[in-house]
Protein backbone atom coordinates (compact mmCIF):
# COMPACT_ATOMS: atom_id res chain seq x y z
CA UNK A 1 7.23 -10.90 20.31
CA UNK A 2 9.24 -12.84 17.44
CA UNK A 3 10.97 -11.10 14.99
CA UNK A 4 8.67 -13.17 12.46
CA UNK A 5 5.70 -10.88 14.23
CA UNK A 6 7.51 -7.58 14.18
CA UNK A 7 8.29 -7.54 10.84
CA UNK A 8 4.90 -7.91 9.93
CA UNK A 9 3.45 -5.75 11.44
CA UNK A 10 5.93 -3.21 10.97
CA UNK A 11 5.18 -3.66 6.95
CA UNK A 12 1.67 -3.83 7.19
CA UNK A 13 1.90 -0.69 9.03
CA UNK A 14 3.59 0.68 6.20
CA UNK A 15 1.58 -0.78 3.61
CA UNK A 16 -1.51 0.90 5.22
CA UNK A 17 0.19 4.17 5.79
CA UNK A 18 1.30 4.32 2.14
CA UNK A 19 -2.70 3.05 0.89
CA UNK A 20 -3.76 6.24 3.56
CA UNK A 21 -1.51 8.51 1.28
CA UNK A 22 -2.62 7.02 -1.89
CA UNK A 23 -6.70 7.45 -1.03
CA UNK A 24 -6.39 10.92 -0.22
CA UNK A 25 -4.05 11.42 -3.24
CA UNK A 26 -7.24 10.23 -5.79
CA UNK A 27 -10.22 12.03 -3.38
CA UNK A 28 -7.82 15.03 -5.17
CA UNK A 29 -7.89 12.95 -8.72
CA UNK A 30 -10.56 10.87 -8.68
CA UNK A 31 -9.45 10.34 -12.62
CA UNK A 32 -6.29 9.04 -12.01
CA UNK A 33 -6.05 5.42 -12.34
CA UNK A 34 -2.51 4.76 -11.45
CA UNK A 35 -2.78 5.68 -8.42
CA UNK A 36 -5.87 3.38 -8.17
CA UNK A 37 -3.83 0.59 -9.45
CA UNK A 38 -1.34 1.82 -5.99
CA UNK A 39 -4.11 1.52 -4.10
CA UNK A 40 -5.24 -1.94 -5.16
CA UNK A 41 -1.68 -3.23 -5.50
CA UNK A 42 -1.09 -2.68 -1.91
CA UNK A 43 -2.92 -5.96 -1.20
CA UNK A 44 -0.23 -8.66 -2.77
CA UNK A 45 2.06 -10.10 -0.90
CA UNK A 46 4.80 -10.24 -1.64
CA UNK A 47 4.42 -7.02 -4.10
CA UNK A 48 5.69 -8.03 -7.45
CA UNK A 49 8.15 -5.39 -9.04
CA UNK A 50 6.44 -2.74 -11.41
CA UNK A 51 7.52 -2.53 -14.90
């Protein structure tokens, strides 16, 4: 496997380990809608920088 390969799926791994965090984090605070925005923001690639 290319490095290319690896590193992709290494950080999509990541990305939907950190989106698995994030859902169960709003089930708790279904209100909350920054961490809907983390959920949704997940999807852009490359992820911009937050302000």
């Amino acid at each position: 496997m290319d490095d290319l390969l690896r590193e992709f799926l290494t950080e999509t791994g990541e990305s939907l380990d950190t989106v698995d965090n994030q859902l169960v984090k709003f089930e708790q605070d279904p209100n909350n809608a920054k961490i809907l925005d983390n959920i949704f923001r997940w999807k852009r690639w490359p992820m911009p920088p937050r302000p």
